[in-house]
Protein backbone atom coordinates (compact mmCIF):
# COMPACT_ATOMS: atom_id res chain seq x y z
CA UNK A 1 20.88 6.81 -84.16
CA UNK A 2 20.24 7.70 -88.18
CA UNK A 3 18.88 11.08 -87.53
CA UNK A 4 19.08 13.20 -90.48
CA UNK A 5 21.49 16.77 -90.36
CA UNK A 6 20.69 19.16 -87.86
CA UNK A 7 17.98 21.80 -88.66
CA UNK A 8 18.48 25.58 -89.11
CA UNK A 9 18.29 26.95 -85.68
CA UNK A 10 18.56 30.76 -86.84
CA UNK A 11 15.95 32.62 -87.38
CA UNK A 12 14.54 36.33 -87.73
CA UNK A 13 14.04 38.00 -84.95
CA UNK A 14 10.64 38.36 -84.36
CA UNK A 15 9.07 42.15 -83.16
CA UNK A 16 7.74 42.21 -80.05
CA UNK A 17 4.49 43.26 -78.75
CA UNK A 18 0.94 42.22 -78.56
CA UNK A 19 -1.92 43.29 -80.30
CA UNK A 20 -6.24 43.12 -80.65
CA UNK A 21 -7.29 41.81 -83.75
CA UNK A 22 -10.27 42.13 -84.88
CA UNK A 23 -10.17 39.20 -87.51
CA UNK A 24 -11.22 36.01 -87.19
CA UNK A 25 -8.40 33.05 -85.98
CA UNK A 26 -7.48 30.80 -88.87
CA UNK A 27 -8.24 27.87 -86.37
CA UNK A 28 -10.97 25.27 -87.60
CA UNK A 29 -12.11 24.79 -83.92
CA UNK A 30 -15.27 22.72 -84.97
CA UNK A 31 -13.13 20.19 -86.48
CA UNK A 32 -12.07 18.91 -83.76
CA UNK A 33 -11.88 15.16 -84.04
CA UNK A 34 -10.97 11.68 -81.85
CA UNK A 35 -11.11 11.91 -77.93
CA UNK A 36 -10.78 15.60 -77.82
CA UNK A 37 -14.24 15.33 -78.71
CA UNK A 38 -15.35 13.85 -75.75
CA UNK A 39 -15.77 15.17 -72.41
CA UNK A 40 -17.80 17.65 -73.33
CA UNK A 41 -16.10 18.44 -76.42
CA UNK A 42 -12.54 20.82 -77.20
CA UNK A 43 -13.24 24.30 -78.11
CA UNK A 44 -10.15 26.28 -76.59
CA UNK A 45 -10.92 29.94 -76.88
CA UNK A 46 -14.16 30.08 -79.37
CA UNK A 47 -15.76 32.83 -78.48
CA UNK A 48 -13.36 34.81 -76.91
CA UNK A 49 -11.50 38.12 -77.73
CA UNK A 50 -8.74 37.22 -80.83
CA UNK A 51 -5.16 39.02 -80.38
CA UNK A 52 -2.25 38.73 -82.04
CA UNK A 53 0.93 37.87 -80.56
CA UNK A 54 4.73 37.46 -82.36
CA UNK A 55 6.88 37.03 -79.00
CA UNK A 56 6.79 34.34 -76.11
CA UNK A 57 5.92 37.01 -73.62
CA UNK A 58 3.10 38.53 -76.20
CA UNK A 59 1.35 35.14 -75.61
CA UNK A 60 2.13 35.29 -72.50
CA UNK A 61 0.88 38.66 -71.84
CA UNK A 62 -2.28 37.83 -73.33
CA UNK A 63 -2.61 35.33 -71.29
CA UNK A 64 -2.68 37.22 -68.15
CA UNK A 65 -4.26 40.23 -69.52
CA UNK A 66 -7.84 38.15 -69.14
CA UNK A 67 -10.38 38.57 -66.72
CA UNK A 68 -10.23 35.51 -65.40
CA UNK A 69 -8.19 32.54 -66.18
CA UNK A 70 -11.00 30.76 -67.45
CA UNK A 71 -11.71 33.28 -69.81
CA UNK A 72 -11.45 32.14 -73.27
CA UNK A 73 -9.14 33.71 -75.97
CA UNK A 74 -7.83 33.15 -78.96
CA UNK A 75 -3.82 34.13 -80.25
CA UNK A 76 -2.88 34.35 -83.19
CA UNK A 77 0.94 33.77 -83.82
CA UNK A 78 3.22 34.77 -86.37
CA UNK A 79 6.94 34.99 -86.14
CA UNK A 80 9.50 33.15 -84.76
CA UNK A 81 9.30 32.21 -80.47
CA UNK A 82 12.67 31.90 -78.81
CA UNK A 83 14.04 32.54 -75.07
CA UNK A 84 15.56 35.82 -76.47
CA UNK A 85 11.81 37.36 -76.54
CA UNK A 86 9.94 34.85 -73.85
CA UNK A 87 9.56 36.44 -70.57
CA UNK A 88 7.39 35.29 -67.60
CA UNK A 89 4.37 37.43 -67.09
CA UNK A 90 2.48 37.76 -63.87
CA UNK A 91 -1.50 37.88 -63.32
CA UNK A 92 -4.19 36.81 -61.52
CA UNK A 93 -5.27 34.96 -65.08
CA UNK A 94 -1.97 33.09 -65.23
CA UNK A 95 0.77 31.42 -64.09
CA UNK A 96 3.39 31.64 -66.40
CA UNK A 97 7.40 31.49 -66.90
CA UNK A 98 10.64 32.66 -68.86
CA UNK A 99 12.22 30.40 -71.45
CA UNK A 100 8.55 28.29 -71.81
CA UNK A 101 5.45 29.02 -73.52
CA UNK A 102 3.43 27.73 -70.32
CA UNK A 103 -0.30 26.87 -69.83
CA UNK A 104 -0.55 26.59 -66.71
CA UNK A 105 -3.71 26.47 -64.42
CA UNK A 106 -5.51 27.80 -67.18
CA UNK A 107 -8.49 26.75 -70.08
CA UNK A 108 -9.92 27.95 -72.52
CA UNK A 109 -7.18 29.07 -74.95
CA UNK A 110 -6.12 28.32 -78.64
CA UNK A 111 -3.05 29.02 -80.00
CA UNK A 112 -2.77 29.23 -83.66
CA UNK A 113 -0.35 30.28 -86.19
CA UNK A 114 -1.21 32.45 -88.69
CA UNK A 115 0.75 34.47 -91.58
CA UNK A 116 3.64 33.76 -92.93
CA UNK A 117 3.81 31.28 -90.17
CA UNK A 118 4.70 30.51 -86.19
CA UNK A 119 7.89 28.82 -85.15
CA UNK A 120 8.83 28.26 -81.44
CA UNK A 121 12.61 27.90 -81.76
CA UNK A 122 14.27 25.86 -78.84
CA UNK A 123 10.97 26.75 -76.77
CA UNK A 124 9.17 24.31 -75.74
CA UNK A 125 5.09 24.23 -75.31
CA UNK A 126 3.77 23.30 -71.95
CA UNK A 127 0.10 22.43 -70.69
CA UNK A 128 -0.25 21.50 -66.50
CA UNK A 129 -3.09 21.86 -64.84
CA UNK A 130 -5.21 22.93 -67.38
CA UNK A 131 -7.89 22.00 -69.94
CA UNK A 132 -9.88 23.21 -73.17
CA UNK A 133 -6.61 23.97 -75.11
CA UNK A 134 -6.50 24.02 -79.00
CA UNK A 135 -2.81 24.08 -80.34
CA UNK A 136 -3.16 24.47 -84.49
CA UNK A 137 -0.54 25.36 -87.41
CA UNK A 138 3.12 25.95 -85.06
CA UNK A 139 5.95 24.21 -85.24
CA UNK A 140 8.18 23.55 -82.27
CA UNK A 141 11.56 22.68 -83.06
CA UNK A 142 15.03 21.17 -81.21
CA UNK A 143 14.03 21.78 -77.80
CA UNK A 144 16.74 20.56 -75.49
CA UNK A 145 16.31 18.98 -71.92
CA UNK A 146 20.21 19.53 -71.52
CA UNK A 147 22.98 21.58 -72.95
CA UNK A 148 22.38 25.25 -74.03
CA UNK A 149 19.56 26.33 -74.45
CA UNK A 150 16.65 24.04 -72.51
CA UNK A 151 13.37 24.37 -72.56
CA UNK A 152 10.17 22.10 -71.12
CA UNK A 153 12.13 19.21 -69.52
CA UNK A 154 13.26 18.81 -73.19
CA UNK A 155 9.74 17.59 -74.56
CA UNK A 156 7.98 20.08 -77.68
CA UNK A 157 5.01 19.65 -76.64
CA UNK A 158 4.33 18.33 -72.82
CA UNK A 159 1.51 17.75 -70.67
CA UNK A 160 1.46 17.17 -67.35
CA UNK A 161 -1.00 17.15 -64.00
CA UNK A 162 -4.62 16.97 -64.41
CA UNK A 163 -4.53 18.26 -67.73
CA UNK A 164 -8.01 17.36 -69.76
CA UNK A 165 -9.09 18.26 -73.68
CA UNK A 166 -6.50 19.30 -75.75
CA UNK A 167 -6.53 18.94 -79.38
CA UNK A 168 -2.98 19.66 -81.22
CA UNK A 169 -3.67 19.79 -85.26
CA UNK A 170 -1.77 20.28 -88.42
CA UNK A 171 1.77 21.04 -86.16
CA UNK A 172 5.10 20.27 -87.05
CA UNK A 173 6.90 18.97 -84.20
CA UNK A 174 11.13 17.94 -84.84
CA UNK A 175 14.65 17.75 -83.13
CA UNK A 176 17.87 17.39 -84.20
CA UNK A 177 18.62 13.92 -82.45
CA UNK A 178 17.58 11.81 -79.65
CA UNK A 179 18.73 11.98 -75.69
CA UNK A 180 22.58 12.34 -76.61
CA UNK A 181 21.93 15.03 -78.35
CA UNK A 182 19.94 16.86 -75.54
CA UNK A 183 16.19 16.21 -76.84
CA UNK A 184 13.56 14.34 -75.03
CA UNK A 185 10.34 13.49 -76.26
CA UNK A 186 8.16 15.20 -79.26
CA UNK A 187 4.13 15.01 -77.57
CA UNK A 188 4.57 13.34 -73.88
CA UNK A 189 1.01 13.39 -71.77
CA UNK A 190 1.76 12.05 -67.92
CA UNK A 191 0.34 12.23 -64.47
CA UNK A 192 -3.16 11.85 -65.25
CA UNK A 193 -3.60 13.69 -68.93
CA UNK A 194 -6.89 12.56 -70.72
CA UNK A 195 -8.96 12.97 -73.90
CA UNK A 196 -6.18 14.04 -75.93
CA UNK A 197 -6.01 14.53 -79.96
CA UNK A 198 -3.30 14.68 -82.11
CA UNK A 199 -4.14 15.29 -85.51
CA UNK A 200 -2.55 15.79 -88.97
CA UNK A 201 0.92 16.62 -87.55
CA UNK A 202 4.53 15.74 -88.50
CA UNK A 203 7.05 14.13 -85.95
CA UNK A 204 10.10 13.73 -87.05
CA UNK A 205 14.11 13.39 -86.61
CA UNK A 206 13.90 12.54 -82.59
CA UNK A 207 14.93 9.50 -80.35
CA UNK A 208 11.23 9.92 -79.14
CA UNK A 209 8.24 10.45 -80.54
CA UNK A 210 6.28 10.46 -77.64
CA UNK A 211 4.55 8.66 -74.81
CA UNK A 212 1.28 8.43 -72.26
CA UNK A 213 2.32 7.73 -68.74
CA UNK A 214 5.99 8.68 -67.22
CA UNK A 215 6.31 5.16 -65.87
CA UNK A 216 5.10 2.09 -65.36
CA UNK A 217 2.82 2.91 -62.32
CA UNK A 218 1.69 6.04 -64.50
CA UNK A 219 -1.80 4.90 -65.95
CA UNK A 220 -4.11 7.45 -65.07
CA UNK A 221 -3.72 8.66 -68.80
CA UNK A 222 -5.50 7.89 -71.67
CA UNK A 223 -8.70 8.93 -74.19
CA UNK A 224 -5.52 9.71 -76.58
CA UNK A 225 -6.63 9.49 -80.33
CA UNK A 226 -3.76 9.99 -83.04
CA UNK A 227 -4.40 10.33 -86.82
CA UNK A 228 -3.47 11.47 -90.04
CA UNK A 229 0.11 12.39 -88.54
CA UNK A 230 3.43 11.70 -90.04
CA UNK A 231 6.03 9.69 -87.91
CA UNK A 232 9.76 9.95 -89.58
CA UNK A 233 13.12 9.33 -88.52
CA UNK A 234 12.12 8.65 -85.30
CA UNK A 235 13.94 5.54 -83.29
CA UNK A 236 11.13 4.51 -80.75
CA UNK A 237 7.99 5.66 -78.63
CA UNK A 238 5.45 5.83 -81.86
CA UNK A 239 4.42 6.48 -79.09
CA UNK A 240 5.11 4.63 -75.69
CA UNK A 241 1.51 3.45 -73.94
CA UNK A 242 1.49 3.27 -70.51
CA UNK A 243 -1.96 2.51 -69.18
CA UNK A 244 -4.87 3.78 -70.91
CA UNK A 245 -6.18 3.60 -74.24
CA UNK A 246 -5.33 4.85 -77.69
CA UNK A 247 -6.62 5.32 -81.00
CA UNK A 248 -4.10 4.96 -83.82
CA UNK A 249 -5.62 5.24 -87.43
CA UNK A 250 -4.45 6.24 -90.75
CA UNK A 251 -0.88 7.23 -90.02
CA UNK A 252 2.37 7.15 -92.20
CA UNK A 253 5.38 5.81 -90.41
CA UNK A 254 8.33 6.24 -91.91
CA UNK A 255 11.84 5.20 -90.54
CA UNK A 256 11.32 3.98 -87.58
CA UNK A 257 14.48 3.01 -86.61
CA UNK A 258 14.01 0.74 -83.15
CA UNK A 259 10.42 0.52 -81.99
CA UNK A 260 7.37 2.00 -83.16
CA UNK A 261 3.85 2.05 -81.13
CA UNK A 262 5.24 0.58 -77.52
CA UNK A 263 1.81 -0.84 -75.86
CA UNK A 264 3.11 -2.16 -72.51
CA UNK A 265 1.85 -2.23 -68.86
CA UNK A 266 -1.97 -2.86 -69.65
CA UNK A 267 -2.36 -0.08 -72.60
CA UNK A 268 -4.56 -1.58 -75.10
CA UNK A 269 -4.31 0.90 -78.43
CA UNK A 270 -7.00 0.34 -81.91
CA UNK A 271 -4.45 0.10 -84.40
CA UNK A 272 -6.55 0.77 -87.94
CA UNK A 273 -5.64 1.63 -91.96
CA UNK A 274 -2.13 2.71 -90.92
CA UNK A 275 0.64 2.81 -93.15
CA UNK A 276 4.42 1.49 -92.01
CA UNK A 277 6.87 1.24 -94.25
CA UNK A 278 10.92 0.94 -94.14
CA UNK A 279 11.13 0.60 -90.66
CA UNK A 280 11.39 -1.94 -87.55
CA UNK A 281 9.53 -3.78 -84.93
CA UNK A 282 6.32 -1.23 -85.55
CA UNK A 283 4.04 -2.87 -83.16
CA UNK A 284 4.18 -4.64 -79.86
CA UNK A 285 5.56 -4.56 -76.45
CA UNK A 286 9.05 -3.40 -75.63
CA UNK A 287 11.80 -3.01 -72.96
CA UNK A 288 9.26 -4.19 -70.37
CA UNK A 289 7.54 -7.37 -68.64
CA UNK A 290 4.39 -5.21 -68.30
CA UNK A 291 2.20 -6.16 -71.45
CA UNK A 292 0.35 -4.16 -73.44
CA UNK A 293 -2.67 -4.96 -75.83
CA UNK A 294 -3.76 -3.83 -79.51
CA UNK A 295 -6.58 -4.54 -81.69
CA UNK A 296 -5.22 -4.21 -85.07
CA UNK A 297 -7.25 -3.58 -88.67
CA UNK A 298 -6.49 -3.17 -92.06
CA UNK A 299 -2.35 -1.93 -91.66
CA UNK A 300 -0.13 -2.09 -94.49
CA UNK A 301 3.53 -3.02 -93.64
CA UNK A 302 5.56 -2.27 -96.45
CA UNK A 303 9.51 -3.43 -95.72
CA UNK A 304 9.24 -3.95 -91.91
CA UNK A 305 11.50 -5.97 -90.62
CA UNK A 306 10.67 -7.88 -86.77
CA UNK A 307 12.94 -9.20 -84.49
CA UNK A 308 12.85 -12.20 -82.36
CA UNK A 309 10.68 -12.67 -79.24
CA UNK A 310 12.72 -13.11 -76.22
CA UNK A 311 12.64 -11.60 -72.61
CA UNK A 312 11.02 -7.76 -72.55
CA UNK A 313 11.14 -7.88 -76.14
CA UNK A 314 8.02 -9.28 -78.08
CA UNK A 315 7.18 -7.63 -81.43
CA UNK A 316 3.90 -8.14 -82.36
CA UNK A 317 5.11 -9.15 -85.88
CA UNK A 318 5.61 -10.31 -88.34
CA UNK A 319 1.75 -11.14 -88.57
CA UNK A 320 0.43 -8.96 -86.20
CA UNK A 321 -3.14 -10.31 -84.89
CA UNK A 322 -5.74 -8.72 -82.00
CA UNK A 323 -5.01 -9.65 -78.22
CA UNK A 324 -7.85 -7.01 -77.37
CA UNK A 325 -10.71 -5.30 -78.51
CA UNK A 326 -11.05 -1.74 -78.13
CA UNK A 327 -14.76 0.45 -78.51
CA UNK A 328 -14.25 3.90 -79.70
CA UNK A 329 -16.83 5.91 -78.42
CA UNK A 330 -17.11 8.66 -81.39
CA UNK A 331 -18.17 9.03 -84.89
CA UNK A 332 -14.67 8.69 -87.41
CA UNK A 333 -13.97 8.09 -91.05
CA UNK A 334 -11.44 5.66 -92.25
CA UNK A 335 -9.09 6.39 -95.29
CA UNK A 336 -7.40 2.96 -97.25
CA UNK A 337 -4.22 2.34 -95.65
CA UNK A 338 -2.45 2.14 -99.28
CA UNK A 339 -3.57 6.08 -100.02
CA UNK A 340 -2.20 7.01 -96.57
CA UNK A 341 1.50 7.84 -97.52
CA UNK A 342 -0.02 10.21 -99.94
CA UNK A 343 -2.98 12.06 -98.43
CA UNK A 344 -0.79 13.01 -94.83
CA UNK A 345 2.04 14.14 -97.42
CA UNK A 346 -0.43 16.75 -98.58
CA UNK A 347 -2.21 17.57 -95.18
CA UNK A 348 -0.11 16.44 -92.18
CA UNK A 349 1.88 19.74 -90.64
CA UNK A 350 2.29 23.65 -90.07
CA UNK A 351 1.59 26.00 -92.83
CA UNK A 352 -0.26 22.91 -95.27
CA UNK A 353 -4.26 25.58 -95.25
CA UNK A 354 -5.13 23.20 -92.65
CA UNK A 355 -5.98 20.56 -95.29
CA UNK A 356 -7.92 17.40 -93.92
CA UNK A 357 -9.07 14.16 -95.84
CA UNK A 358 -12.58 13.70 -96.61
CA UNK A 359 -12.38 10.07 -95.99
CA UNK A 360 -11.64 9.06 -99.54
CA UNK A 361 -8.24 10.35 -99.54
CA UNK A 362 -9.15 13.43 -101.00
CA UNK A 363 -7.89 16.62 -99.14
CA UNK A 364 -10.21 19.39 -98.17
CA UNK A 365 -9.73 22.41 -96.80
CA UNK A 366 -10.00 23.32 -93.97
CA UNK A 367 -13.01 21.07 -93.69
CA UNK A 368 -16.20 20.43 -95.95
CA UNK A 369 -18.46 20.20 -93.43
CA UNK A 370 -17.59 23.47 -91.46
CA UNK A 371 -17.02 26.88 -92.88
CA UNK A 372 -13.77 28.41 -93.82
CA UNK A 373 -12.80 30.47 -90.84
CA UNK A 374 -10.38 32.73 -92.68
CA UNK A 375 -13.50 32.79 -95.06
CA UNK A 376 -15.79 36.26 -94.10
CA UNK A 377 -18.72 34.95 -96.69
CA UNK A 378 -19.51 30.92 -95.42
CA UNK A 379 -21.11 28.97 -97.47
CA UNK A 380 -25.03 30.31 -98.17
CA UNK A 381 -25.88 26.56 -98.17
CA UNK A 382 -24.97 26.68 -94.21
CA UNK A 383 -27.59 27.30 -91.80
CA UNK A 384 -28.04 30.84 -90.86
CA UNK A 385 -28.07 31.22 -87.04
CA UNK A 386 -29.99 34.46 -87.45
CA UNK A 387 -33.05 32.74 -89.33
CA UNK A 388 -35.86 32.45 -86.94
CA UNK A 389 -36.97 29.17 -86.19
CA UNK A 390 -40.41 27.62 -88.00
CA UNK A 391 -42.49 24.78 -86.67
CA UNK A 392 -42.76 23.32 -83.21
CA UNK A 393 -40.34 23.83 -80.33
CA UNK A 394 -39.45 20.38 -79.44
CA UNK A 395 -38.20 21.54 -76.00
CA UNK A 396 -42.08 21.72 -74.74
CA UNK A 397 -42.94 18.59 -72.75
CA UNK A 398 -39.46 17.80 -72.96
CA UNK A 399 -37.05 16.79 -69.94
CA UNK A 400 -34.41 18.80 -68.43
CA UNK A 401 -31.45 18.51 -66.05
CA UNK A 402 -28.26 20.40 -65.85
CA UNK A 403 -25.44 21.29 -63.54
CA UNK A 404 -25.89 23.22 -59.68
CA UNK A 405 -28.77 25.54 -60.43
CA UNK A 406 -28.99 28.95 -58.36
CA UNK A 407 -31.80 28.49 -55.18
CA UNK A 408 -34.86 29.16 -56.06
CA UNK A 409 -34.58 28.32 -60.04
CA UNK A 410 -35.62 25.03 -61.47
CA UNK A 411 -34.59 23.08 -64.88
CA UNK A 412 -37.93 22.60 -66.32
CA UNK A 413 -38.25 26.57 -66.44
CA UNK A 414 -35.96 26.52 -69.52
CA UNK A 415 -38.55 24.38 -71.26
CA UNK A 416 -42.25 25.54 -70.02
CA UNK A 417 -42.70 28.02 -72.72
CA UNK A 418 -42.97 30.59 -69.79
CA UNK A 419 -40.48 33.94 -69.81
CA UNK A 420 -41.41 34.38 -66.32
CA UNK A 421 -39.71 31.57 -64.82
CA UNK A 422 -36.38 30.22 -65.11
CA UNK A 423 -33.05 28.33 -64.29
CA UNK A 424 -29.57 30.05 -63.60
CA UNK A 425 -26.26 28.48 -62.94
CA UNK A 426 -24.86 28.16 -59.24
CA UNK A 427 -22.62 31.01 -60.24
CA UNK A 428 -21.92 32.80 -63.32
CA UNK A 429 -21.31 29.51 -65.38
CA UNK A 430 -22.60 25.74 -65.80
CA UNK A 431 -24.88 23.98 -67.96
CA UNK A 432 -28.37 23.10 -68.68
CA UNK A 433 -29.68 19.89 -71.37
CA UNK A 434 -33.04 19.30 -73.10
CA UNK A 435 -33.56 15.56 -73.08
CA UNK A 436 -35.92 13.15 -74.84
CA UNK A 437 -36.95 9.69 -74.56
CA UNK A 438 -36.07 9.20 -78.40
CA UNK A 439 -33.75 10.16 -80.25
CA UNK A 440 -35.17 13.84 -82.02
CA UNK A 441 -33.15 16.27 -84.61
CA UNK A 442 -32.82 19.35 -84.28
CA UNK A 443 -31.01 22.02 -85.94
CA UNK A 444 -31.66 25.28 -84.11
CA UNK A 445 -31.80 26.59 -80.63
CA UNK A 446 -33.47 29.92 -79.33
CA UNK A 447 -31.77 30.86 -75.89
CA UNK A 448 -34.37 33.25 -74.40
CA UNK A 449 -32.97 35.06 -71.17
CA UNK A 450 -35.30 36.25 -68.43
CA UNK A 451 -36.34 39.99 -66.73
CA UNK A 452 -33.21 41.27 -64.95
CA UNK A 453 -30.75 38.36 -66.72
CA UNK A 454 -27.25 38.76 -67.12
CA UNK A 455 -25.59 38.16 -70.03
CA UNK A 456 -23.88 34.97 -71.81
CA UNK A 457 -19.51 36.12 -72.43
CA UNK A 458 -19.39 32.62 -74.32
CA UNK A 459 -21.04 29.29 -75.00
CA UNK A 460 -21.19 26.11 -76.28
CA UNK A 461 -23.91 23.58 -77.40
CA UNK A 462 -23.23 20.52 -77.25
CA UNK A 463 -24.42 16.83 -78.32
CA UNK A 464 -25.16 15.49 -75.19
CA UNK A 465 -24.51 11.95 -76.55
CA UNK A 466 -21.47 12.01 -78.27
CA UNK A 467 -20.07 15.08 -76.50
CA UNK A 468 -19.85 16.55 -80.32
CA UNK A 469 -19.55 20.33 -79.94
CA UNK A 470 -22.46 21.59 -82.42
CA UNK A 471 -21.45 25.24 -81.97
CA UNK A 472 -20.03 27.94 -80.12
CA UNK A 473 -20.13 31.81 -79.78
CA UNK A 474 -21.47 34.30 -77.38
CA UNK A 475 -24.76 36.25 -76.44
CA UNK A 476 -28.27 34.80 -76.48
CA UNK A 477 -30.26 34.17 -79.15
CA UNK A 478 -30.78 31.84 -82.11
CA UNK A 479 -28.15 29.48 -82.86
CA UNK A 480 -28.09 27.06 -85.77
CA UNK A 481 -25.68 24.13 -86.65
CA UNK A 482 -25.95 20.87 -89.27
CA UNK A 483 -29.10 18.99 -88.57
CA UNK A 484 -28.39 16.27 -85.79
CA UNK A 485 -30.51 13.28 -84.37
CA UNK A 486 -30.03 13.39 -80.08
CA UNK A 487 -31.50 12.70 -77.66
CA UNK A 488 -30.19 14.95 -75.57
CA UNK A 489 -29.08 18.84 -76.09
CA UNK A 490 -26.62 20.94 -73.64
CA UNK A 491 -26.36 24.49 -73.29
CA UNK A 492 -23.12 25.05 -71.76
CA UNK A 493 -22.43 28.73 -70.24
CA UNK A 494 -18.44 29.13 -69.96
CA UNK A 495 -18.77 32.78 -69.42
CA UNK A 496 -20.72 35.21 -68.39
CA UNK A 497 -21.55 39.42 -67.06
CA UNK A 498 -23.48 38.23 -63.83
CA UNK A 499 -26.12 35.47 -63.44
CA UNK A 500 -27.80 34.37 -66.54
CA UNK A 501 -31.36 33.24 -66.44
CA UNK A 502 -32.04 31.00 -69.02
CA UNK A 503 -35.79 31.45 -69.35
CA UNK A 504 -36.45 29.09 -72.70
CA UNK A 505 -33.84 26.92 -73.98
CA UNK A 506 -36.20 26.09 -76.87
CA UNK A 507 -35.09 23.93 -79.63
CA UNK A 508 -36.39 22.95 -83.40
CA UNK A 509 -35.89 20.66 -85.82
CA UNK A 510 -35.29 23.67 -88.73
């Protein structure tokens, strides 16, 4: 191990207690990028109440103080998290524990520091069971999985059982050493984790960076897209791939001491415009029999060194060529691999104003296609969602379908031009899509609720075809986003006060 001195572990204690806030999360939810984006799109608690949290068992109060566990929310954390002031909370919104920040049986949530900054000290993070979970602007440091004190089986950030749609961005997760030491892995996903982003994040001074699947017979996981992150110090597990697929573009490795990305028992990662540099056997398939696959682009490798092929062992080095080929299903912008080193150094980790690239290797922040969210005045240029819509709504004629639909309601109501009739959810929440036969853009959308309705908590539109969330909020009304070409729209209710009837779901292209 060449694991650099141990970090700080004191800290100031943080005060406890929870509290509303009634400003707006410094969490750019809509730029949520990579596999997260799929699925029907991450949001984590858009929409929701915002509180303010600066112990574990604040968050963890909040948690359970919702009406449902389901119900989305947003906390905001500053301060430093430790066991001292992480208690388990009980509710019938969550399912929680001492010595853990736990999401457990849960969705809608994002957690985001804020302020002079979160830090969760020794305390691990960790998702089961759960979904729709944005993690933005922490950092999670030396968690142990033995010695004094553990936390999370040892891993900073772990998920586990079912878990779907997470997107982790611009944290800074570290340890002290590797398993000797106590630590386990930085950003594990096993038993059956899927569309997974980590983005603009540092990992560093660990045995293990990471991995997707627990073991070999562990490939239900997968959908995993990392970028823009920072990999130093690390010995192996850049990550591990068990299974699945991956999406590896325009990241700095730095240091890595034994193995880098570990693509082994049928994995098959897109390996584009990274940069490696001063480090070993970055690429290939390791300790195993199982093989693994990559489709590799446009990598610099500046002083890697490769060892010999032989047994489990086989390095995909020193001229690393494609053995698969991978389709990515989203929309993504690469940077040149030899600018990589410098633009993660300015945007990769906490407390860096959420700085991305543009795609040129220019930072932005938080994102030049989205408004500032710690911004109260957006952009003018941005469409107002309050405008009324002009011209034709492009919903008439169209097609319709949607999830269960309440007896007695039909899709085509939400697109007859008729308040009288309409379509409801099986329930207080589901979804409903305007479809077309060619691909149409649109820009606005009127949601028009029926006589005796109930109300919309929270929502999110979505691009049917790309699974691109176009926006998110609560209420009825107009809604406006960027002008897209679709050819199919989705209104997706994730709360609501009673039934909604969604009596015109019109759209327009302005």
């Amino acid at each position: 191990m060449r694991l650099s001195a141990l970090l700080a572990t004191g800290a100031l204690a943080a005060a406890t207690g929870l509290a509303v806030s009634t400003s707006t999360a410094s969490a750019a939810t809509g730029g949520v990028t990579g596999y997260a984006t799929q699925n029907g799109g991450t949001t984590g608690g858009a929409g929701g109440q915002t509180v303010r949290a600066t112990t574990g068992t604040a968050i963890h109060q909040a948690l359970c103080s919702r009406a449902s566990s389901s119900t989305p929310i947003v906390i905001q954390v500053e301060g430093t998290i430790n066991h001292g002031n992480t208690a388990k909370v009980s509710g019938s919104s969550c399912n929680t524990a001492a010595g853990v920040i736990e999401l457990k049986q849960i969705s809608n949530v994002t957690i985001v520091g804020v302020g002079s900054g979160a830090v969760f000290d020794q305390l691990g993070i960790h998702i089961r069971e759960s979904s729709n979970i944005i993690i933005q602007n922490v950092t999670v440091r030396n968690v142990k999985k033995s010695g004094s004190p553990t936390s999370n089986g040892g891993d900073a950030i772990g998920m586990e059982s079912g878990v779907r749609n997470v997107w982790v961005d611009h944290a800074t997760l570290e340890a002290s050493g590797g398993e000797s030491e106590g630590y386990d892995g930085l950003f594990d996903m096993k038993d059956n984790t899927q569309y997974v982003t980590l983005s603009y994040s540092i990992l560093r001074n660990s045995g293990r960076g990471g991995l997707i699947g627990s073991s070999e017979s562990d490939r239900s996981n997968g959908y995993v897209t990392f970028h823009h992150n920072l990999y130093q110090n690390i010995d192996s597990r850049a990550p591990l791939l068990r299974g699945g697929i991956a999406h590896v573009y325009n990241n700095h490795y730095k240091s890595l001491n034994e193995s880098g990305i570990n693509s082994r028992a049928g994995a098959r990662a897109k390996v584009d415009n990274n940069y490696f540099e001063d480090s070993k056997d970055v690429l290939g398939t390791f300790y195993t029999s199982e093989a693994g696959y990559w489709q590799v682009s446009g990598n610099i490798f500046d002083n890697v060194t490769w060892s010999s092929r032989s047994g489990d062992n086989n390095p995909a080095g020193p001229n690393p060529t494609s053995n698969t080929s991978v389709s990515i299903p989203y929309a993504y912008t690469l940077d040149a691999a030899n600018c990589v080193p410098g633009v993660v150094s300015q945007t990769a980790g906490a407390n860096k104003g959420l700085k991305v690239s543009d795609g040129s290797c220019t930072p932005q922040n938080p994102d030049p296609t989205d408004p500032d969210p710690t911004d109260p005045d957006p952009d003018p240029t941005d469409p107002d969602p309050t405008d009324p819509p002009t011209g034709t709504n492009l919903s008439l004629g169209a097609g319709a379908d949607g999830s269960s639909k309440a007896d007695g309601t039909s899709y085509g109501n939400v697109r007859d031009g008729n308040l009288s009739t309409y379509w409801s959810p099986s329930g207080s929440t589901g979804s409903v899509s305007v479809k077309w036969g060619s691909a149409t853009t649109v820009s606005k959308a009127n949601i028009r609720l029926g006589s005796g309705s109930g109300t919309i908590g929270s929502y999110r539109v979505l691009n049917h075809d790309t699974g691109a969330v176009l926006a998110s909020g609560s209420g009825s009304g107009v809604i406006g986003f960027a002008p897209t070409s679709l050819k199919k729209i989705t209104l997706e209710i994730t709360s609501a006060n009673g039934t909604p009837r969604i009596a015109e779901f019109e759209t327009y292209a302005s």
